[in-house]
Protein backbone atom coordinates (compact mmCIF):
# COMPACT_ATOMS: atom_id res chain seq x y z
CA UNK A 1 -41.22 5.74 48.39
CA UNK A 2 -40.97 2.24 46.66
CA UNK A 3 -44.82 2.45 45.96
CA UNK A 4 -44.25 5.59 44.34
CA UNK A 5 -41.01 4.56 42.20
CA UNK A 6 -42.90 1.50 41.46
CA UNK A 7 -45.86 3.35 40.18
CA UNK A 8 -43.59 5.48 37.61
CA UNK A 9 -42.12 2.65 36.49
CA UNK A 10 -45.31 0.64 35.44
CA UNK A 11 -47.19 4.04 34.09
CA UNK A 12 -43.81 4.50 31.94
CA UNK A 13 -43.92 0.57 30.40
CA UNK A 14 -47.48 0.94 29.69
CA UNK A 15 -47.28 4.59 28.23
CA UNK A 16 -44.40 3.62 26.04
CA UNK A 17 -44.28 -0.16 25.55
CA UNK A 18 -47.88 -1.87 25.95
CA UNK A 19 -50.25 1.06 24.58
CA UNK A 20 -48.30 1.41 21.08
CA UNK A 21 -49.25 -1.95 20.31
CA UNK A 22 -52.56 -1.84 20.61
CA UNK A 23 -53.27 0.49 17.97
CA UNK A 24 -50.21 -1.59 15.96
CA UNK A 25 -50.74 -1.30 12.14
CA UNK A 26 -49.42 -1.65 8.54
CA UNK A 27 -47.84 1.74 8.16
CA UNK A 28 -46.64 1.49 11.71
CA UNK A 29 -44.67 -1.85 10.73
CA UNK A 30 -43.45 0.29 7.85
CA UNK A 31 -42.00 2.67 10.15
CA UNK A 32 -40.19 0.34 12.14
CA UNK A 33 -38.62 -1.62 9.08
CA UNK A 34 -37.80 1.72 7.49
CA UNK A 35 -36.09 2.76 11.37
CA UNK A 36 -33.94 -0.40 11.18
CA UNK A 37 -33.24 -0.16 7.64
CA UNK A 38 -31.59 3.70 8.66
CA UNK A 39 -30.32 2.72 11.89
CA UNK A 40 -28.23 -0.13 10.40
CA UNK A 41 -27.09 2.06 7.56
CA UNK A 42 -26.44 4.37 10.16
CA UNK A 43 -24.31 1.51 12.26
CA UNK A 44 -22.76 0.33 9.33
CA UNK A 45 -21.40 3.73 8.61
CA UNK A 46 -19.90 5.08 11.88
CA UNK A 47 -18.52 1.24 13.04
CA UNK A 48 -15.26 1.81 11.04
CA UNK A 49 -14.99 5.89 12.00
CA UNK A 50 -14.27 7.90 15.52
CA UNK A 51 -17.61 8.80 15.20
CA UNK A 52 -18.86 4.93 16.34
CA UNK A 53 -17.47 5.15 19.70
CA UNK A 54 -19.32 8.80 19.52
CA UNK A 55 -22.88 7.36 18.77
CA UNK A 56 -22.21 4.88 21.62
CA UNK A 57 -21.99 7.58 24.04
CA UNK A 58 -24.71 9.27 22.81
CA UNK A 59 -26.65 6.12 22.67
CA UNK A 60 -25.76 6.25 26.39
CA UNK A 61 -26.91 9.85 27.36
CA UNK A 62 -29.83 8.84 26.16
CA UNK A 63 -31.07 5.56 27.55
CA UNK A 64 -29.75 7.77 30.51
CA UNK A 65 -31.84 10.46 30.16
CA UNK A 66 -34.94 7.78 29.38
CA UNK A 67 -34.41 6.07 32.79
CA UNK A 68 -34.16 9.37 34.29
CA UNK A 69 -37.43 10.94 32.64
CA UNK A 70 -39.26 7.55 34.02
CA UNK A 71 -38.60 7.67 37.26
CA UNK A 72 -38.87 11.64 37.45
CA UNK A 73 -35.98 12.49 39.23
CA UNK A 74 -36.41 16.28 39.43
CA UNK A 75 -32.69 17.86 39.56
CA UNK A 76 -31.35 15.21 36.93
CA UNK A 77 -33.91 15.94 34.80
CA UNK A 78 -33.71 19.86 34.64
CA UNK A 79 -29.95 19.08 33.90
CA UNK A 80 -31.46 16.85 30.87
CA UNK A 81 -34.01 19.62 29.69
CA UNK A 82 -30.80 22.12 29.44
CA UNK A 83 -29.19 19.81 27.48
CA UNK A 84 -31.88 19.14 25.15
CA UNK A 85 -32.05 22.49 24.25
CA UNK A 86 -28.39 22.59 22.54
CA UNK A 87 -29.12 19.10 21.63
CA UNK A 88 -28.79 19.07 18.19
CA UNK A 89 -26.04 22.33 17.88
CA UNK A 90 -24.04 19.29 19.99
CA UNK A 91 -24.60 16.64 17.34
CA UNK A 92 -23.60 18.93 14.41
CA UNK A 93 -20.29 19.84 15.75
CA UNK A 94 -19.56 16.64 17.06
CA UNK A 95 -20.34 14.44 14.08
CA UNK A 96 -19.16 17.25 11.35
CA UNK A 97 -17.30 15.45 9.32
CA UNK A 98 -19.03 12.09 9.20
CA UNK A 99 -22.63 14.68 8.58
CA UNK A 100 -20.35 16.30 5.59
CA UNK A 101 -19.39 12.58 4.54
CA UNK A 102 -22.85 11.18 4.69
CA UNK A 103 -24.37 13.26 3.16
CA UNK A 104 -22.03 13.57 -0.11
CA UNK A 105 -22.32 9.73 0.04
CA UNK A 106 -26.34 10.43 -0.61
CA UNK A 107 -25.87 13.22 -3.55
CA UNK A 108 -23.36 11.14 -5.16
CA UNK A 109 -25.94 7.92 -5.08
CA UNK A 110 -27.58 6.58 -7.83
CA UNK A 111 -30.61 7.94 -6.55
CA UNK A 112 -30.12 10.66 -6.63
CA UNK A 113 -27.60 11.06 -9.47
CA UNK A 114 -28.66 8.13 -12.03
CA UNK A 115 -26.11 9.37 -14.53
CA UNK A 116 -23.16 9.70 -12.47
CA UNK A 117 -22.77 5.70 -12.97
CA UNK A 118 -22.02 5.71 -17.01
CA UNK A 119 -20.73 7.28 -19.37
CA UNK A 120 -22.39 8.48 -22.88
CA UNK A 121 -20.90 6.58 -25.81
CA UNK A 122 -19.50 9.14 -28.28
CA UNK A 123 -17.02 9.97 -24.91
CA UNK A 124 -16.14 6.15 -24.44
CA UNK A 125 -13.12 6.74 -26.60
CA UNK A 126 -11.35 9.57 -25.11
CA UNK A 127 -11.57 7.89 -21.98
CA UNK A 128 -10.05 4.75 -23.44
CA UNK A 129 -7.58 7.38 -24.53
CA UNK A 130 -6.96 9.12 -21.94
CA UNK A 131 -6.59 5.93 -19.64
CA UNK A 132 -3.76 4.68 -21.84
CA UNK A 133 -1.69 7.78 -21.53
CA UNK A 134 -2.54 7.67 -18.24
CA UNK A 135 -0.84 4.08 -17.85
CA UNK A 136 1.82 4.24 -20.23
CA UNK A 137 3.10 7.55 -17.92
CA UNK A 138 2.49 5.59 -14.73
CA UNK A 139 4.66 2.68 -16.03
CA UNK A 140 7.16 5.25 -17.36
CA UNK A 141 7.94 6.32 -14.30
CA UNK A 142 7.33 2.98 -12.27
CA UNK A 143 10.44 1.95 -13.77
CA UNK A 144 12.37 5.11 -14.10
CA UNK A 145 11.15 5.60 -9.76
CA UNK A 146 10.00 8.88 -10.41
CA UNK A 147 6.99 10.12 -7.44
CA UNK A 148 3.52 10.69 -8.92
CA UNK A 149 0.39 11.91 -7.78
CA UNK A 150 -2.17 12.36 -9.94
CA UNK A 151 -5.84 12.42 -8.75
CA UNK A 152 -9.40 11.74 -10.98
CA UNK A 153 -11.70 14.11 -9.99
CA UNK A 154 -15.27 12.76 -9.37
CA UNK A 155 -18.52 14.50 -8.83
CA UNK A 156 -17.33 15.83 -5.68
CA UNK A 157 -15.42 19.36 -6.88
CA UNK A 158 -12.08 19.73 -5.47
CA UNK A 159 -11.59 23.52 -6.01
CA UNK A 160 -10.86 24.34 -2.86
CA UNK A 161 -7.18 22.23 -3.17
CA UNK A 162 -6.70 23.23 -6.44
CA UNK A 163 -6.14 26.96 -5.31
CA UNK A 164 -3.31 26.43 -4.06
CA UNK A 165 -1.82 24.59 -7.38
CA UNK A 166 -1.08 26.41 -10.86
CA UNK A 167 -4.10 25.68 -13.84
CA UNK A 168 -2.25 23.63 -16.67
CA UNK A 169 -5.71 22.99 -18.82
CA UNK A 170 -3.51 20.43 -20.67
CA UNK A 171 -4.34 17.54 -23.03
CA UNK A 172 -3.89 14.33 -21.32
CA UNK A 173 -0.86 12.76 -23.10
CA UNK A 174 1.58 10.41 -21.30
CA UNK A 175 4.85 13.08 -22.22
CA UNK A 176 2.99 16.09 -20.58
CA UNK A 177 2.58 13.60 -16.99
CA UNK A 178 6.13 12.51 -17.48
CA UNK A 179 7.21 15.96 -18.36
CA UNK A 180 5.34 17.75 -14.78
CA UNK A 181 6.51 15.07 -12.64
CA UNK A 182 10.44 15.35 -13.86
CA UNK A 183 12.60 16.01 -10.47
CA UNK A 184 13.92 19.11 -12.09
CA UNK A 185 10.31 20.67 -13.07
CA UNK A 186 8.40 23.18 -11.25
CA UNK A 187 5.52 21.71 -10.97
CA UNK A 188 6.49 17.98 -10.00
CA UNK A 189 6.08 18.99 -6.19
CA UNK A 190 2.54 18.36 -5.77
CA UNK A 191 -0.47 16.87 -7.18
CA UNK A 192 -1.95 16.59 -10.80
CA UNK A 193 -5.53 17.05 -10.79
CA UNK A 194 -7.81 16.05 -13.92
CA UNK A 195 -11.49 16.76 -14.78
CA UNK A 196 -13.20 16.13 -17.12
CA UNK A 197 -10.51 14.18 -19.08
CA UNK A 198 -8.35 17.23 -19.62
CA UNK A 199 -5.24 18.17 -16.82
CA UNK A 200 -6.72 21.42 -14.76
CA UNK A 201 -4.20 22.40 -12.61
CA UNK A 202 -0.64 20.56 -10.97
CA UNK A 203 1.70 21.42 -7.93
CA UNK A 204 -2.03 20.79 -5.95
CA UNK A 205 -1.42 20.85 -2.14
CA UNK A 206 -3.70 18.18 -0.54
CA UNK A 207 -4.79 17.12 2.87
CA UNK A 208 -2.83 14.75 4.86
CA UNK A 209 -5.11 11.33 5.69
CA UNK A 210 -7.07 11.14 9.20
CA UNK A 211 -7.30 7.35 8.47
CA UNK A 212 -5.99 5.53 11.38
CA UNK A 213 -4.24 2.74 9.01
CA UNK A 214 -0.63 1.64 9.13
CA UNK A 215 1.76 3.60 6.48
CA UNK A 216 4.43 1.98 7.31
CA UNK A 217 7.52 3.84 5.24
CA UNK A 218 5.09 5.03 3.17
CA UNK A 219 5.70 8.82 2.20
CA UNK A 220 3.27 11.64 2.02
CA UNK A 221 2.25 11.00 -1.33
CA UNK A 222 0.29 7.74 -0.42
CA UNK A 223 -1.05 10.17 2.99
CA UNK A 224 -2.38 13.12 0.78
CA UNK A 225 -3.67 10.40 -1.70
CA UNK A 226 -5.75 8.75 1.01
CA UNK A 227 -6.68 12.16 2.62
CA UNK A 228 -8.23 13.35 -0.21
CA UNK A 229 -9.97 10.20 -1.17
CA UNK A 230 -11.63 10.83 2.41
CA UNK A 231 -13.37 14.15 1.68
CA UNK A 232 -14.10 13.24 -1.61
CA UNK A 233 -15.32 10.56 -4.37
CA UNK A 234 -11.46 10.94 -6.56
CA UNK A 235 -9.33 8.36 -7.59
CA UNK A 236 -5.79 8.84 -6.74
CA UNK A 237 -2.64 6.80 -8.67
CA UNK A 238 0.48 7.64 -6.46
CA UNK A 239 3.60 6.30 -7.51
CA UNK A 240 6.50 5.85 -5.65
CA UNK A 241 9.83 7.56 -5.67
CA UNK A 242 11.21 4.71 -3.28
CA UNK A 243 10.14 1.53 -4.87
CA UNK A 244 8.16 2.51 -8.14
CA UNK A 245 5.32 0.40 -6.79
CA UNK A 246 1.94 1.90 -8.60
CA UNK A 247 -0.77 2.20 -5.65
CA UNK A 248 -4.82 3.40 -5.64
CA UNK A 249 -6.45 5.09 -3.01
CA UNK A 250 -10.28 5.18 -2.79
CA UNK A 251 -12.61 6.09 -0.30
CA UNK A 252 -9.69 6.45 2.07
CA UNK A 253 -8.70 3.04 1.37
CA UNK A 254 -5.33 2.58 -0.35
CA UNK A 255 -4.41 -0.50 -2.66
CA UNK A 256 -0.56 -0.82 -3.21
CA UNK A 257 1.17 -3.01 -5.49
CA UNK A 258 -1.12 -2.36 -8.77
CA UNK A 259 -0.16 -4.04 -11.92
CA UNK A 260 -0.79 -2.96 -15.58
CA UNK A 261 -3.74 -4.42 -16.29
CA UNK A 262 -5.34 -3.66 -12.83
CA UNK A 263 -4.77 -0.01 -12.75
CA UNK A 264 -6.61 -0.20 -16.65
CA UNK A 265 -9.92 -2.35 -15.27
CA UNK A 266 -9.90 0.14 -11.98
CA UNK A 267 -9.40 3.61 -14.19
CA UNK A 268 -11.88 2.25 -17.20
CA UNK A 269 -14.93 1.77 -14.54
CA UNK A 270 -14.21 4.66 -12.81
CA UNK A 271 -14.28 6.80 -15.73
CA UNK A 272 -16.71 4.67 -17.45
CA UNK A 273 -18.59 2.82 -15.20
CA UNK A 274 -21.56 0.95 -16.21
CA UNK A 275 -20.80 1.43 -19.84
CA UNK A 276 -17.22 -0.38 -19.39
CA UNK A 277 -18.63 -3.18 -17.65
CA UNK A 278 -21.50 -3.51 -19.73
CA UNK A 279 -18.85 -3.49 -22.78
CA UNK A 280 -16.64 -5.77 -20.52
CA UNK A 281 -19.65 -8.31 -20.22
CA UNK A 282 -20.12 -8.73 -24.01
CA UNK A 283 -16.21 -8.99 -24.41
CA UNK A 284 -16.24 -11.75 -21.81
CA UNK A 285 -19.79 -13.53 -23.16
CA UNK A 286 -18.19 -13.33 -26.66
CA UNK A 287 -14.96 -14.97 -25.92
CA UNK A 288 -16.85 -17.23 -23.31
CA UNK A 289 -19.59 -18.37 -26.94
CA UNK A 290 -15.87 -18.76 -29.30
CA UNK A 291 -14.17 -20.62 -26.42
CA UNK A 292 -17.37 -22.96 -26.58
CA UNK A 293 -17.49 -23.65 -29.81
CA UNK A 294 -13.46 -24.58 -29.83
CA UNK A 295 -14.19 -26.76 -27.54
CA UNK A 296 -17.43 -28.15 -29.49
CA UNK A 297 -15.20 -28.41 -32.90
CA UNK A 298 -12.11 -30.04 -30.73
CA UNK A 299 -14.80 -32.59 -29.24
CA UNK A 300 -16.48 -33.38 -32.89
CA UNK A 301 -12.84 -33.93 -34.14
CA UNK A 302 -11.62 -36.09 -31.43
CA UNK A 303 -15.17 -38.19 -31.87
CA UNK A 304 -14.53 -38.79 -35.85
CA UNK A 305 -10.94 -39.45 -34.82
CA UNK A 306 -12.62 -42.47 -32.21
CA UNK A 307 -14.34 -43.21 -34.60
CA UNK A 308 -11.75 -44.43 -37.72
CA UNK A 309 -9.85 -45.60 -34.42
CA UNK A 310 -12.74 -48.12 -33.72
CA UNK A 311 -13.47 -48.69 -37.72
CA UNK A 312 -9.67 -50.31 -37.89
CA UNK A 313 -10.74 -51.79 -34.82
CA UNK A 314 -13.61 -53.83 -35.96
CA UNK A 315 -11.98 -55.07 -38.98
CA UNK A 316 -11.04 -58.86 -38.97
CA UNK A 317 -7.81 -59.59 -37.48
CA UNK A 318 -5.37 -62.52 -38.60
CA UNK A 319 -6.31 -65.82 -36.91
CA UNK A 320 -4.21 -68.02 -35.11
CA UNK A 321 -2.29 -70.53 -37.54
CA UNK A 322 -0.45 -71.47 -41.06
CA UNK A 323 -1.19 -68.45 -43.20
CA UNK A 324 -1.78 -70.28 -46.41
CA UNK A 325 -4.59 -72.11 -45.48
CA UNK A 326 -6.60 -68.62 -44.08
CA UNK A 327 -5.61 -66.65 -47.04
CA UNK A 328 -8.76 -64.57 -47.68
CA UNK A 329 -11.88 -65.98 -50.14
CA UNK A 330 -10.61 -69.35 -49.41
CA UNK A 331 -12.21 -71.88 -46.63
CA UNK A 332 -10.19 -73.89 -44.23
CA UNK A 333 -9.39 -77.60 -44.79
CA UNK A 334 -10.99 -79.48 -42.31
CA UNK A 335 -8.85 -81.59 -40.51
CA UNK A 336 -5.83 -78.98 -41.61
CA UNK A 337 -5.39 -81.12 -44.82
């Protein structure tokens, strides 16, 4: 019996350890890199979702099902050949939504969608325009504590939550925000949605967040803004009823506490993108060449400045003594006389 188990077990580490690398080559190393490369993207992924716990089970089942296929255990392995065969209907209902997630994540790339990144020029000022509306409504109702949810639709379509809203098709103006979210307006219960820098549709019902992070008092504007920033590539600006605090949610991450000029830099590159920070980069190099040369006028000054400051310097100063006999073009006496 142990001859036997010891038998399977060296035929299995030569079949599927030893004899692979003997016939080891170039395009085999390029396998392996390219495995690690997906695995790790793959790891990288899941670790902060359910579905990492998931893939360690799996990961599991199958070193499992590898130990049992080596040493040929008969029953446990027609168990394992049943499973196999609903394998991969098991893996697709399982890992749904992180499949669905993953794989918008590779349609929205820039591999795959080199455009999606910028922005073509002659619409750089509408969205310049339409971001300040967008903040000087924000700000409005910051201080006036009036609840806000309005979401930036990305390449990901979102027409499935805005059925259940009204279509607006509005021009994006900060009185028309203001004027939706009023208390005492029948659309202000809800979500504004925008695409393609125009308002589509308000009163939007979205999803409530699956994220597992702490709310706190937080209401269920900041939990719909974070759901639907976890199905989808959107940019949602809640603000609060509560405090008036201006937050972001992105990628089901939410940042609270968002200032004026933060909420312009995060809604310019998202609408934007690499045009804005291209733009951005001059503005900065620009400023960065006249703060230079400030600085290289101030230092010229303050040398010519050192300068006349070591000229008075270097001329003669009174000597010691009776004045009258070191007046200037005239030659002491010697002996003082």
């Amino acid at each position: 019996m142990f001859e036997h188990f010891w038998e399977n077990l060296q035929a299995f580490f030569m079949n599927r350890i030893v004899d692979p690398f003997r016939y080891f080559g170039p395009y085999d190393l390029a396998d392996i890199l390219i495995l690690t490369l997906l695995l790790y993207a793959l790891y990288r992924f899941a670790k902060a979702r359910r579905a990492g716990r998931l893939l360690f089970g799996l990961f599991i089942v199958v070193l499992l099902s590898l130990i049992i296929s080596a040493f040929k255990l008969p029953a446990l392995t027609f168990i394992i050949h049943l499973f196999a065969n609903v394998f991969f209907l098991c893996v697709m209902v399982v890992f749904q939504p992180e499949i669905r997630d993953a794989l918008e994540r590779i349609a929205n790339s820039r591999l795959f969608a080199p455009g999606s990144d910028t922005l073509p020029k002659k619409l750089y000022p509408l969205a310049k325009e339409v971001t300040q509306e967008t903040l000087n409504a924000v700000f409005e109702m910051s201080e006036n504590q009036t609840g806000a949810l309005i979401v930036f639709e990305g390449l990901t379509k979102l027409g499935e939550y805005i059925e259940s809203g009204k279509i607006v098709d509005a021009r994006i103006t900060s009185h028309m925000l203001t004027s939706i979210f009023f208390d005492k307006a029948p659309l202000h219960d809800g979500a504004v949605v925008i695409r393609d820098f125009r308002i589509h549709s308000a009163s939007v019902v979205l999803p409530s967040a699956k994220n597992t992070i702490d709310f706190g008092n937080l209401g269920t504007r900041h939990r719909a803004a974070v759901g639907v920033s976890e199905v989808s590539d959107c940019l949602v600006v809640v603000v609060s009823e509560q405090t008036g605090k201006v937050s972001v949610a992105q990628e089901g991450k939410l940042l609270r506490g968002v200032d004026r000029e933060m909420l312009e830099d995060i809604l310019m590159t998202y609408l934007a993108g690499e045009l804005y920070l291209r733009r951005r980069r001059e503005e900065s190099k620009k400023l960065f060449q006249e703060r230079l040369e400030q600085l290289s006028n101030r230092s010229a000054n303050d040398l010519d400045t050192q300068r006349s400051e070591g000229e008075q310097l270097e001329m003669p100063l009174p000597k010691p003594g009776i004045p009258e006999l070191y007046n200037q073009g005239n030659t002491p006496r010697k002996g003082g006389k």
